[in-house]
C-alpha atoms as a PDB file:
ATOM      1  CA  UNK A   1     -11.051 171.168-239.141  1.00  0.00           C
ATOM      2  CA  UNK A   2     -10.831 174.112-236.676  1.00  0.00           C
ATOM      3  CA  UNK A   3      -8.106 172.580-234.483  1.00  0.00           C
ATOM      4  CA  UNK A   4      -5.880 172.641-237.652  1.00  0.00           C
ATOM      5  CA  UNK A   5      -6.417 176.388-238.388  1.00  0.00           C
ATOM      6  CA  UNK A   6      -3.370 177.000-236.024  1.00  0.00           C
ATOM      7  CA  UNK A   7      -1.322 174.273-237.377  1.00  0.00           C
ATOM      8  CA  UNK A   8      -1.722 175.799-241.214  1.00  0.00           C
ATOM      9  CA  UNK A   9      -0.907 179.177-239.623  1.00  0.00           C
ATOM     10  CA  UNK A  10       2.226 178.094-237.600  1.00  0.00           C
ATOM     11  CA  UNK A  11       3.610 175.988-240.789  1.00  0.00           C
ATOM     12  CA  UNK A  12       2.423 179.251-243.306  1.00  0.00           C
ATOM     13  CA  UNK A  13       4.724 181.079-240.991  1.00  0.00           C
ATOM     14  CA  UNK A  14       7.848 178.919-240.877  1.00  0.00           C
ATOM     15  CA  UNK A  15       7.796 179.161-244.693  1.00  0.00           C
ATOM     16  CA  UNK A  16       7.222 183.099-244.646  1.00  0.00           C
ATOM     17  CA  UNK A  17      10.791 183.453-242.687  1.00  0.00           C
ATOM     18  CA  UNK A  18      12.148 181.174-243.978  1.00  0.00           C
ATOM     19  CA  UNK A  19      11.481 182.564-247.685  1.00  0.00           C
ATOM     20  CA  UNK A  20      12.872 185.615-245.826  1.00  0.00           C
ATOM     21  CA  UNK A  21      15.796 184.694-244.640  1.00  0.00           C
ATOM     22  CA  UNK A  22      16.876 183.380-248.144  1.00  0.00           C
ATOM     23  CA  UNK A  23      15.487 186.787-250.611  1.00  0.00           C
ATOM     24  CA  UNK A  24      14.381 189.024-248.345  1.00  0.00           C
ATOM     25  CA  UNK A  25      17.980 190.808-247.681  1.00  0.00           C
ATOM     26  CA  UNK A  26      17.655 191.464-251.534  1.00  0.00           C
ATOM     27  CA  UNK A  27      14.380 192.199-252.401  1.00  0.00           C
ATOM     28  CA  UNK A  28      15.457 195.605-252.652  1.00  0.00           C
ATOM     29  CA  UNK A  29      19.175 195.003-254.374  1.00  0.00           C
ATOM     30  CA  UNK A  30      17.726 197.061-257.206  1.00  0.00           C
ATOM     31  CA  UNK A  31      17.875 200.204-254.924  1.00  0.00           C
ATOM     32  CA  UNK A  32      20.871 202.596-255.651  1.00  0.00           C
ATOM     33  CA  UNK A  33      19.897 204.279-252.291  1.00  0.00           C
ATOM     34  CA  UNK A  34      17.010 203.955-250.111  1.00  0.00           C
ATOM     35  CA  UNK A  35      15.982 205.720-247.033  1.00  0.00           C
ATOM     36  CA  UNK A  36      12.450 204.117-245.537  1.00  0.00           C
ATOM     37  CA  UNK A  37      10.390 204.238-242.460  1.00  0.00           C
ATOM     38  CA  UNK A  38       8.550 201.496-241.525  1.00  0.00           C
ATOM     39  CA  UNK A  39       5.520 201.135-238.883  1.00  0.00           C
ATOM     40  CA  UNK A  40       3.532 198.023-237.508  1.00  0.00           C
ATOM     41  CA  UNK A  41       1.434 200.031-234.782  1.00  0.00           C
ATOM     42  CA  UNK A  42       0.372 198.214-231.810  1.00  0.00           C
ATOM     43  CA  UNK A  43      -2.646 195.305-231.753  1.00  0.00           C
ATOM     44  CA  UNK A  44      -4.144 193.214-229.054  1.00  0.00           C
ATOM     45  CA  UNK A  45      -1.059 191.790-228.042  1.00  0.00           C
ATOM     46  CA  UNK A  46       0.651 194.760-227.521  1.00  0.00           C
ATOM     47  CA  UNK A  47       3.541 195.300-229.656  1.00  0.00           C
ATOM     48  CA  UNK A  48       4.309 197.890-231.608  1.00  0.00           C
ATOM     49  CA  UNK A  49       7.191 197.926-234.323  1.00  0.00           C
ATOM     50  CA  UNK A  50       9.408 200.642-236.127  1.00  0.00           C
ATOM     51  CA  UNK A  51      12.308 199.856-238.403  1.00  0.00           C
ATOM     52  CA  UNK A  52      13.905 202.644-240.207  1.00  0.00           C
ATOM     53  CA  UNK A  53      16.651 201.395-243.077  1.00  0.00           C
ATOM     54  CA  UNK A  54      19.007 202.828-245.091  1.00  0.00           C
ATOM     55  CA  UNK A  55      20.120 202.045-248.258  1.00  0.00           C
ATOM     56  CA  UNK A  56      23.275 202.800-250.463  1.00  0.00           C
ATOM     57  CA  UNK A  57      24.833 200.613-253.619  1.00  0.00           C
ATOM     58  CA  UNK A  58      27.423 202.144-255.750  1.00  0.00           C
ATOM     59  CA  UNK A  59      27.981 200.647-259.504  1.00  0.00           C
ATOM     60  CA  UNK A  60      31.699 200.358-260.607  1.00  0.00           C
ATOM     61  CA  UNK A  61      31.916 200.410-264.236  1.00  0.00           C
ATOM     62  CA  UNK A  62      34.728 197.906-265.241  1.00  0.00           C
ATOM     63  CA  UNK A  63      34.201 197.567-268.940  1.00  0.00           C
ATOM     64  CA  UNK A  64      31.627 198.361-271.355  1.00  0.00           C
ATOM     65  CA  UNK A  65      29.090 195.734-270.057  1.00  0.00           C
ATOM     66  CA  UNK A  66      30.293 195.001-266.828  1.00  0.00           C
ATOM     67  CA  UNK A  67      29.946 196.310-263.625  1.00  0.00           C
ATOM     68  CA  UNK A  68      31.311 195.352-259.634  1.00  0.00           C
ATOM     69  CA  UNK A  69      28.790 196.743-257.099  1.00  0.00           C
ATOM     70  CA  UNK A  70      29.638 197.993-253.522  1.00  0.00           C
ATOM     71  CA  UNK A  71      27.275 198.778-250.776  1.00  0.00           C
ATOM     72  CA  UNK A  72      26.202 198.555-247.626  1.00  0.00           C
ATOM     73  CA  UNK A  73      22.160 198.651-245.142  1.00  0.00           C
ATOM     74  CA  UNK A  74      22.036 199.820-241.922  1.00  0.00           C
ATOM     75  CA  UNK A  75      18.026 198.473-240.447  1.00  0.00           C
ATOM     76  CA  UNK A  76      17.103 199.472-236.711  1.00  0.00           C
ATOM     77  CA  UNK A  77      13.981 198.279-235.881  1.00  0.00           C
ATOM     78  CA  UNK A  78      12.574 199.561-232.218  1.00  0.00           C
ATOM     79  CA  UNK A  79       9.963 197.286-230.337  1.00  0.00           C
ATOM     80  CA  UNK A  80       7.624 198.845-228.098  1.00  0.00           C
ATOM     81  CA  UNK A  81       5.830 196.471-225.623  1.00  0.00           C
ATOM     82  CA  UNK A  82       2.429 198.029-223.395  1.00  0.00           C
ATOM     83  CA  UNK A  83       2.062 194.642-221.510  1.00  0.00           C
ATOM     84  CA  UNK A  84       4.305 193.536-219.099  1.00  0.00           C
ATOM     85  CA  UNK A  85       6.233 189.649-220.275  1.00  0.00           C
ATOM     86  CA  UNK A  86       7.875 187.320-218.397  1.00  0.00           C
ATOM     87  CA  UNK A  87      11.370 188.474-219.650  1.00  0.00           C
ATOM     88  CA  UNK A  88      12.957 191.985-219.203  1.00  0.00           C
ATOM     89  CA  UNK A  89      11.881 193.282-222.605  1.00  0.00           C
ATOM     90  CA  UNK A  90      14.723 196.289-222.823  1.00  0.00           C
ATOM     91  CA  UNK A  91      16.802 193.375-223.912  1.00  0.00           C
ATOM     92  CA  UNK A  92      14.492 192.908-227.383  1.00  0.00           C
ATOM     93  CA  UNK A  93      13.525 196.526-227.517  1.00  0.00           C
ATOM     94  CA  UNK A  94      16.365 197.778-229.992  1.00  0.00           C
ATOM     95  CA  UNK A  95      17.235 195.426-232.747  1.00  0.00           C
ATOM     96  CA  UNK A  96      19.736 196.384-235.524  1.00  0.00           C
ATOM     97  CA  UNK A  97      21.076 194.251-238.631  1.00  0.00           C
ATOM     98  CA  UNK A  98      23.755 195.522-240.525  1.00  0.00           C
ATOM     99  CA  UNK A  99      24.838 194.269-244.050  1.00  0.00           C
ATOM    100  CA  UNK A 100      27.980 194.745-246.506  1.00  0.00           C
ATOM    101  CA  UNK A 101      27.122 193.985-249.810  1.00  0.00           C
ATOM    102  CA  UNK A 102      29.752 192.903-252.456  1.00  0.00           C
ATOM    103  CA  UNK A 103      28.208 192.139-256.084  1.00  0.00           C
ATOM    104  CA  UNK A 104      29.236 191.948-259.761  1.00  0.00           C
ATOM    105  CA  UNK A 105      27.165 192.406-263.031  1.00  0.00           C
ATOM    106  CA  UNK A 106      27.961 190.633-265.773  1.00  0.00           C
ATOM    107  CA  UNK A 107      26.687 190.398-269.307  1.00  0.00           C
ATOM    108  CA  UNK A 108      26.609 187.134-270.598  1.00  0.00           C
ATOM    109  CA  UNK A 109      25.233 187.147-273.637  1.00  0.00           C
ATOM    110  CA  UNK A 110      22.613 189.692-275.690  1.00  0.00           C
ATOM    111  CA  UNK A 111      19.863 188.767-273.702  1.00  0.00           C
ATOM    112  CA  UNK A 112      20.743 187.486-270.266  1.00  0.00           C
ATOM    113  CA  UNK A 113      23.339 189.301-267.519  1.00  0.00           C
ATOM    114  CA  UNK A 114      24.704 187.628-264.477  1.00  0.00           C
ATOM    115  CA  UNK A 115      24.009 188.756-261.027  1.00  0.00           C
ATOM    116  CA  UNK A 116      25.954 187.570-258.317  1.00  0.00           C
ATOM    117  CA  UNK A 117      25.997 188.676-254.511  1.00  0.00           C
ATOM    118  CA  UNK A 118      27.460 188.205-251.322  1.00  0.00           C
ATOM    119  CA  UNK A 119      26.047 189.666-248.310  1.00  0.00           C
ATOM    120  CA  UNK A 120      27.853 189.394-244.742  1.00  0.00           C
ATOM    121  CA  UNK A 121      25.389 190.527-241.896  1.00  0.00           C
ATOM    122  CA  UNK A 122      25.552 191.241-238.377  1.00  0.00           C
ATOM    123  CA  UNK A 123      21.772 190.648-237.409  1.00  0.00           C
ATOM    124  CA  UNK A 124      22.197 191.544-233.185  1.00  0.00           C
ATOM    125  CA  UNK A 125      20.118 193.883-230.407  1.00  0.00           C
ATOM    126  CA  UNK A 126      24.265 195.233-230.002  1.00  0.00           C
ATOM    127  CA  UNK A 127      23.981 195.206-226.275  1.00  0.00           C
ATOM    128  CA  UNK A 128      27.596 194.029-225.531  1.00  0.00           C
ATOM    129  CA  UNK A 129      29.725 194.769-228.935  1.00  0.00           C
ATOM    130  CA  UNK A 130      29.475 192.488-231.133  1.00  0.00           C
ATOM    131  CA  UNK A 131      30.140 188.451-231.017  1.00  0.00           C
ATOM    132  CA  UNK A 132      30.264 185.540-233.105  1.00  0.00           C
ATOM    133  CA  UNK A 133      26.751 184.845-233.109  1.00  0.00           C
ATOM    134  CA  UNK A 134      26.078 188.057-234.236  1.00  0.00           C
ATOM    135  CA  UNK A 135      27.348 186.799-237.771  1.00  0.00           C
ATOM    136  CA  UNK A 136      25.581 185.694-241.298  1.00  0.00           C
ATOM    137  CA  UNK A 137      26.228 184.778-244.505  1.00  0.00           C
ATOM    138  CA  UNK A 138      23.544 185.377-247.589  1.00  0.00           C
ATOM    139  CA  UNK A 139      24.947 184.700-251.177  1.00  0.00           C
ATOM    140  CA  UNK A 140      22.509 185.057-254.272  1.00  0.00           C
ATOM    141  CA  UNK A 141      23.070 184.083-258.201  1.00  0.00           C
ATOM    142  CA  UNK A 142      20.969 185.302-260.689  1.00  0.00           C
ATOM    143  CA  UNK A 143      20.611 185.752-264.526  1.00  0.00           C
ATOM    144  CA  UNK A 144      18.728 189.181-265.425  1.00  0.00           C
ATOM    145  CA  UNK A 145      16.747 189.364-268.791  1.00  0.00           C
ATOM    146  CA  UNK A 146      15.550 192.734-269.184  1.00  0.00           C
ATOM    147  CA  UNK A 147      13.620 193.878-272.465  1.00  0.00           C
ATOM    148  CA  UNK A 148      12.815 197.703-272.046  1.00  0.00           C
ATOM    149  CA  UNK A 149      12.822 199.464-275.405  1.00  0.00           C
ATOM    150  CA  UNK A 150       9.783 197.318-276.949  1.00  0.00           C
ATOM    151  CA  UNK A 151       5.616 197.528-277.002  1.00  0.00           C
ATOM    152  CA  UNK A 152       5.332 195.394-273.998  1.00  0.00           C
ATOM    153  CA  UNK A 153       8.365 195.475-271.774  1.00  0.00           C
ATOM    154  CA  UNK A 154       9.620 192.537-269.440  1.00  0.00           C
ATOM    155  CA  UNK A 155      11.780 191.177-267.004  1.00  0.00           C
ATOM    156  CA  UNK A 156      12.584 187.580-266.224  1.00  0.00           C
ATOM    157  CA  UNK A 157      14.820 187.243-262.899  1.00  0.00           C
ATOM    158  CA  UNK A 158      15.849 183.177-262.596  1.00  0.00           C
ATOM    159  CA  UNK A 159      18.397 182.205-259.526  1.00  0.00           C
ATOM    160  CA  UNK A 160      19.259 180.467-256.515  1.00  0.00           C
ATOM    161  CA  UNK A 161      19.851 182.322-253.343  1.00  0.00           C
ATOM    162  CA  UNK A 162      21.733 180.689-249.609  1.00  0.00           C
ATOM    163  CA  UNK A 163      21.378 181.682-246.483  1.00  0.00           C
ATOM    164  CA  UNK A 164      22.753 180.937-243.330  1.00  0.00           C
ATOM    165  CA  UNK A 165      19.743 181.628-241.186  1.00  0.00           C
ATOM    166  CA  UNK A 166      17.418 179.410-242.531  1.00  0.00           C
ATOM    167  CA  UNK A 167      19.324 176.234-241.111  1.00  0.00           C
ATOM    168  CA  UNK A 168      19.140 174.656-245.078  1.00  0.00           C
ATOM    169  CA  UNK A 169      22.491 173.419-246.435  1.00  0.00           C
ATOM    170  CA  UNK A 170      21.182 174.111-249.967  1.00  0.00           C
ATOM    171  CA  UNK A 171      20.267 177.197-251.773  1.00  0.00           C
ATOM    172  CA  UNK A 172      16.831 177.876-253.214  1.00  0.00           C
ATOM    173  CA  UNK A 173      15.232 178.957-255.999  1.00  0.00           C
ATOM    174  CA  UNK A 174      14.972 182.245-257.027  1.00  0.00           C
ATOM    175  CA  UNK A 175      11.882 183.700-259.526  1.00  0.00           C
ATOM    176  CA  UNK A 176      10.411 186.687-260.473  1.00  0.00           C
ATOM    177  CA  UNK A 177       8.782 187.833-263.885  1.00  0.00           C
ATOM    178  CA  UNK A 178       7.749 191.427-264.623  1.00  0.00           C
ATOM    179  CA  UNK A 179       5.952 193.053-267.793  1.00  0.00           C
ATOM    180  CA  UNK A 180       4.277 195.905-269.003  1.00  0.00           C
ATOM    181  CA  UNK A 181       1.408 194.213-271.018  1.00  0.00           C
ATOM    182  CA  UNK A 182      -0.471 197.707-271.567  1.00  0.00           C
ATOM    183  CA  UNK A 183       0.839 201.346-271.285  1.00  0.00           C
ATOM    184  CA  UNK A 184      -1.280 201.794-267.925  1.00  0.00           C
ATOM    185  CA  UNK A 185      -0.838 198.554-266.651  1.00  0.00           C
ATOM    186  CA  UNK A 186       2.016 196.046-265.409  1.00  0.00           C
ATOM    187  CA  UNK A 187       2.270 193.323-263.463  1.00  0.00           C
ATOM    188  CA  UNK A 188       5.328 191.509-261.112  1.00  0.00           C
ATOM    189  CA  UNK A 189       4.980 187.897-260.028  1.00  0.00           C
ATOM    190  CA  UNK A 190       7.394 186.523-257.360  1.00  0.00           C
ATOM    191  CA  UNK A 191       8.697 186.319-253.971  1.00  0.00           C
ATOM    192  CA  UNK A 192       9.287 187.959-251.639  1.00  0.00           C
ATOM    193  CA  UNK A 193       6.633 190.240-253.572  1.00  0.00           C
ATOM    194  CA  UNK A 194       4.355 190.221-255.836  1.00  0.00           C
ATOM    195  CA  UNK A 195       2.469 193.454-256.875  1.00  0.00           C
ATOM    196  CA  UNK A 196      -0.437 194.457-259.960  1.00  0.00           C
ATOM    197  CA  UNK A 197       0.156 198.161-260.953  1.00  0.00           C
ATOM    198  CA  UNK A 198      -1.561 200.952-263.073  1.00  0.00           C
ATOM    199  CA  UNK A 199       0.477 203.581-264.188  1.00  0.00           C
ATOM    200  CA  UNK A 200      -1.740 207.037-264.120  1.00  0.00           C
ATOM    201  CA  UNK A 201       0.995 209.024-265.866  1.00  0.00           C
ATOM    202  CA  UNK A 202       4.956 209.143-265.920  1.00  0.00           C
ATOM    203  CA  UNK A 203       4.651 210.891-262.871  1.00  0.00           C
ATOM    204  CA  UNK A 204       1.945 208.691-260.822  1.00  0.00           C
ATOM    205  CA  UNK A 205       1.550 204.755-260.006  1.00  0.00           C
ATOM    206  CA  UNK A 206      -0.948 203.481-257.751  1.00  0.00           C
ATOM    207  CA  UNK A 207      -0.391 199.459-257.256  1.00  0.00           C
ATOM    208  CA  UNK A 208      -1.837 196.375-255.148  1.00  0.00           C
ATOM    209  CA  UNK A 209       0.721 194.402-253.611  1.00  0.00           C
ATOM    210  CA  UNK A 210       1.387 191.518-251.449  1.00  0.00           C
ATOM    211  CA  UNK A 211       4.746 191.384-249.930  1.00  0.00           C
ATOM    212  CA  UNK A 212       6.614 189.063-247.146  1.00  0.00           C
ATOM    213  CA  UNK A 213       8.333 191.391-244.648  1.00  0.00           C
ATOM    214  CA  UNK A 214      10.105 190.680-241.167  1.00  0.00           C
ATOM    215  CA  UNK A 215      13.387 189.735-239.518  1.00  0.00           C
ATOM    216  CA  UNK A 216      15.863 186.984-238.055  1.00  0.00           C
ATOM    217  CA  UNK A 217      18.086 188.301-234.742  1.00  0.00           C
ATOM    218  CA  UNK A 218      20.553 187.276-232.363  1.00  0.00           C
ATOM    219  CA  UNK A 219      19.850 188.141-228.877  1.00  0.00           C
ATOM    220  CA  UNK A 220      23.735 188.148-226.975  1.00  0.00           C
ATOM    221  CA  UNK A 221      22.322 187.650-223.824  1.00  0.00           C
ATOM    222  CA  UNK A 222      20.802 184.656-223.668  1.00  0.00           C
ATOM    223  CA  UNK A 223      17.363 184.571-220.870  1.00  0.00           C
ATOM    224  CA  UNK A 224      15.471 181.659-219.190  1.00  0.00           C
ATOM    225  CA  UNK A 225      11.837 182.211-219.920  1.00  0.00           C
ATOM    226  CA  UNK A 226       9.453 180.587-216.942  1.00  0.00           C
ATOM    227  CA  UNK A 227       9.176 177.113-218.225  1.00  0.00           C
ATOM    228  CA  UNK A 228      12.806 176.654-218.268  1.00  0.00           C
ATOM    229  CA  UNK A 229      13.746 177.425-222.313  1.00  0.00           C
ATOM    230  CA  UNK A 230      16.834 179.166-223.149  1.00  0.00           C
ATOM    231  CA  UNK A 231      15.316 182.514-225.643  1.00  0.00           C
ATOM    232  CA  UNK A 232      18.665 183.141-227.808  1.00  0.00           C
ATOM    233  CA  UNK A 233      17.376 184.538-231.074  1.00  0.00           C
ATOM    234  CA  UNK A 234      14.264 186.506-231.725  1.00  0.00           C
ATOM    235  CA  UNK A 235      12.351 186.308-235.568  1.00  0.00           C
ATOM    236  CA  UNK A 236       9.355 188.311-237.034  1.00  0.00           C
ATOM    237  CA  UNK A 237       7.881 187.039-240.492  1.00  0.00           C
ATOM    238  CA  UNK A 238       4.600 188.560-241.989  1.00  0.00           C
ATOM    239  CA  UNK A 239       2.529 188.064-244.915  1.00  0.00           C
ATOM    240  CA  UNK A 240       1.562 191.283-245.699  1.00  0.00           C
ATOM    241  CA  UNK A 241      -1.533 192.855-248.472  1.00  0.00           C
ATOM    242  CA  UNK A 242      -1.290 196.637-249.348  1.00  0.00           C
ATOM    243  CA  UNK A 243      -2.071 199.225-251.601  1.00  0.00           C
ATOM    244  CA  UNK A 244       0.125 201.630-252.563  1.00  0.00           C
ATOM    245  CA  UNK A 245       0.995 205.025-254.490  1.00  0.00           C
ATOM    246  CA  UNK A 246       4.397 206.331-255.918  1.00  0.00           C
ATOM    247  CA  UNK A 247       5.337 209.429-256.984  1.00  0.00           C
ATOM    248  CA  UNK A 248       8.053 209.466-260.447  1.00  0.00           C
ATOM    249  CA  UNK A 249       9.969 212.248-259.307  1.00  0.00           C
ATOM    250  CA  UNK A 250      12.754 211.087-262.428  1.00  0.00           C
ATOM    251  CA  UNK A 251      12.352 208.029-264.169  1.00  0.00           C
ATOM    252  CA  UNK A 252      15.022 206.290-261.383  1.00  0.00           C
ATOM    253  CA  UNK A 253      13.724 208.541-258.280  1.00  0.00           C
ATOM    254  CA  UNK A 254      10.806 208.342-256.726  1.00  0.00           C
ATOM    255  CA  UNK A 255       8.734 208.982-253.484  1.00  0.00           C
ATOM    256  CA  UNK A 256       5.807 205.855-251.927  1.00  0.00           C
ATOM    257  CA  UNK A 257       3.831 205.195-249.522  1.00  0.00           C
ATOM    258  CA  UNK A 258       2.505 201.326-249.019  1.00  0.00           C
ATOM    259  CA  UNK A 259      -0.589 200.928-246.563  1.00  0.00           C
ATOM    260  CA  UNK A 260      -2.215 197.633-245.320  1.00  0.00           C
ATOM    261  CA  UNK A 261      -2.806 194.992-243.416  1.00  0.00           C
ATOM    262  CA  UNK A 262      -0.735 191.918-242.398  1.00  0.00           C
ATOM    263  CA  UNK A 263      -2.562 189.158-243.390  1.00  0.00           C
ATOM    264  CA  UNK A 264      -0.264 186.223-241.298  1.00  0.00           C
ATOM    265  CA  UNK A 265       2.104 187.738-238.652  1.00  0.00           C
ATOM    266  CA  UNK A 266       4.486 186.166-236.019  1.00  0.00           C
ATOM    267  CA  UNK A 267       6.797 187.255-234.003  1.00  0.00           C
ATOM    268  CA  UNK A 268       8.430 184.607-232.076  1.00  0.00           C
ATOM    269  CA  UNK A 269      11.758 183.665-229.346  1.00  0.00           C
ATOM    270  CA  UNK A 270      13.804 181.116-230.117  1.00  0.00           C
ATOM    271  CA  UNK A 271      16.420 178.615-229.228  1.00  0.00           C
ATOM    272  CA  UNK A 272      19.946 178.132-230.580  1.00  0.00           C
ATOM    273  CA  UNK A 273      18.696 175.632-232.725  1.00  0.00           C
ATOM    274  CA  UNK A 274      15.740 177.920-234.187  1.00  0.00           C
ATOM    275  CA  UNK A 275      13.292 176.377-231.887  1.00  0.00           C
ATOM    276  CA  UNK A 276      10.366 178.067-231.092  1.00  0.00           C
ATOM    277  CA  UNK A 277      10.180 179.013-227.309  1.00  0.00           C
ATOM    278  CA  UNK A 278       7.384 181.504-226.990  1.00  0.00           C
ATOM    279  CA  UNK A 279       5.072 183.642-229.254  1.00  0.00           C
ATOM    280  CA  UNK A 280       5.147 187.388-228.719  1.00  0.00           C
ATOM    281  CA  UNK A 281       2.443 187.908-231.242  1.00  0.00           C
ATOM    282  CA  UNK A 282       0.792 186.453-233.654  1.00  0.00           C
ATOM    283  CA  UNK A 283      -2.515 188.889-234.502  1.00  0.00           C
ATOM    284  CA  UNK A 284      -2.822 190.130-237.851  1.00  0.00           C
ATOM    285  CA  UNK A 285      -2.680 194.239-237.754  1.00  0.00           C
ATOM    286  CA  UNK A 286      -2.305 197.452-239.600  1.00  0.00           C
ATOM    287  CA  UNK A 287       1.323 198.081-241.869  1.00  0.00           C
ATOM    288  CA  UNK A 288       2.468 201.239-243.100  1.00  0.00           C
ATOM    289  CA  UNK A 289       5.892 201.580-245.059  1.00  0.00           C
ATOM    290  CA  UNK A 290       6.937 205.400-246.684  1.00  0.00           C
ATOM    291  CA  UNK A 291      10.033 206.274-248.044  1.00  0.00           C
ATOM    292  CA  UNK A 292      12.596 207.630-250.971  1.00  0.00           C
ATOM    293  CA  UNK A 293      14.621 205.355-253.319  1.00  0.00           C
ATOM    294  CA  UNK A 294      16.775 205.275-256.122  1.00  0.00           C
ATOM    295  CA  UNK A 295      16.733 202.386-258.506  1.00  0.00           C
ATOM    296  CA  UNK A 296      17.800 201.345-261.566  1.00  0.00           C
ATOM    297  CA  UNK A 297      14.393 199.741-262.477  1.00  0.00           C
END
């Protein structure tokens, strides 16, 4: 039983990024703007990561109902390594994705509204411009019931989302139900989060969340590792548990801090076919995540 621990864990983490790579560029596509600091201090192995992101989406009212949406992230994440690898790690150290996001909302009928969005990335460490591997493709289709102004408000998100990192020809579902079964408390089950909340006052929320967190890169210079493997992309994925407090500063802007632990973690070099070439660290550590945001819900 003990020799398939590792097994569980290594197939637990091909689903986390690969979960990722299909929602995670729009867990937040909520956000109007959000500027966040992120921090995965350093364990056994090593490695310490920072990502800072930014944030911006700007509604464009074209009728009554309907609306085109127009933003753009900007995520650097730096990599600090305290043990010397078998690769130069400067290459790895600085890791940036960049995404352009082009969306519509639509209402389709009294209940439901259509979401649809397309999200070009450039996911590269940007050490020599940028090239053609540099480039991705996420797309995501949703319908959007949202019942606010009633004793126990809800909201049912139901789509399919693509994306071109996963290596699937074939988007996947898409779930996520929210409500407010009490005054104090409310509740949000899905992926890539899921999250139990009690609402102190209009002002303060303290929640318990599990989240999925983590990255998929290009590296543009390609490096032979020792046994002879080509490392050409590099991933992180994480299963992560927190708690977590937010301050209301308006209804739509607001101030948190998330603090946990990473329950699953691994960061990993690849191939050009997404192979796995060497693990830079898989050991569960701390996870702290602070920032501002903007959001219409």
């Amino acid at each position: 039983m003990m020799k398939l621990v590792p097994q569980i864990k290594s197939v637990i983490g091909c689903l986390c990024i690969l979960i990722l790579g299909v929602v995670g560029a729009k867990a937040q596509s909520s956000d109007l703007v959000r500027l966040e600091y992120l921090r995965i201090p350093q364990n056994d192995t090593g490695i310490q990561t920072s990502r800072y992101k930014f944030l911006i989406n700007a509604p464009i009212k074209v009728n009554a109902d309907d609306y085109l949406v127009v933003g753009a992230e900007y995520n650097e994440f730096d990599i600090d390594f305290s043990q010397d690898l078998e690769f130069n790690e400067s290459v790895v150290d600085k890791l940036r994705i960049i995404d352009l996001n082009l969306g519509f909302i639509k209402k389709w009928n009294d209940n439901w509204r259509l979401i649809g969005i397309i999200t070009p990335r450039i996911a590269s460490n940007l050490t020599s411009g940028v090239s053609g591997d540099d480039f991705f493709f996420n797309a995501t289709a949703t319908f959007l019931k949202d019942k606010k102004d009633v004793d126990k408000p809800f909201r049912i998100v139901l789509g399919l989302s693509f994306n071109s990192t996963t290596g699937l020809p074939i988007p996947l579902p898409l779930v996520s139900y929210y409500k407010r079964f009490h005054p104090k408390w409310s509740f949000t089950l899905g992926i890539p989060r899921s999250n139990f909340k009690y609402h102190l006052s209009k002002k303060h929320t303290f929640q318990l969340a599990s989240l999925l967190d983590g990255y998929f890169i290009n590296i543009q210079e390609d490096f032979v590792l020792q046994d002879g493997a080509t490392a050409s992309r590099i991933s992180l994925s994480a299963l992560v548990g927190t708690l977590g407090y937010q301050y209301n500063i308006t209804k739509e802007m607001s101030l948190y801090i998330l603090g946990g632990r990473t329950i699953l973690q691994e960061g990993i070099l690849r191939n050009d076919k997404r192979e796995r070439v060497l693990t830079l660290n898989n050991e569960p550590n701390f996870y702290l995540r602070t920032g501002f945001k903007i959001s219409i819900f």
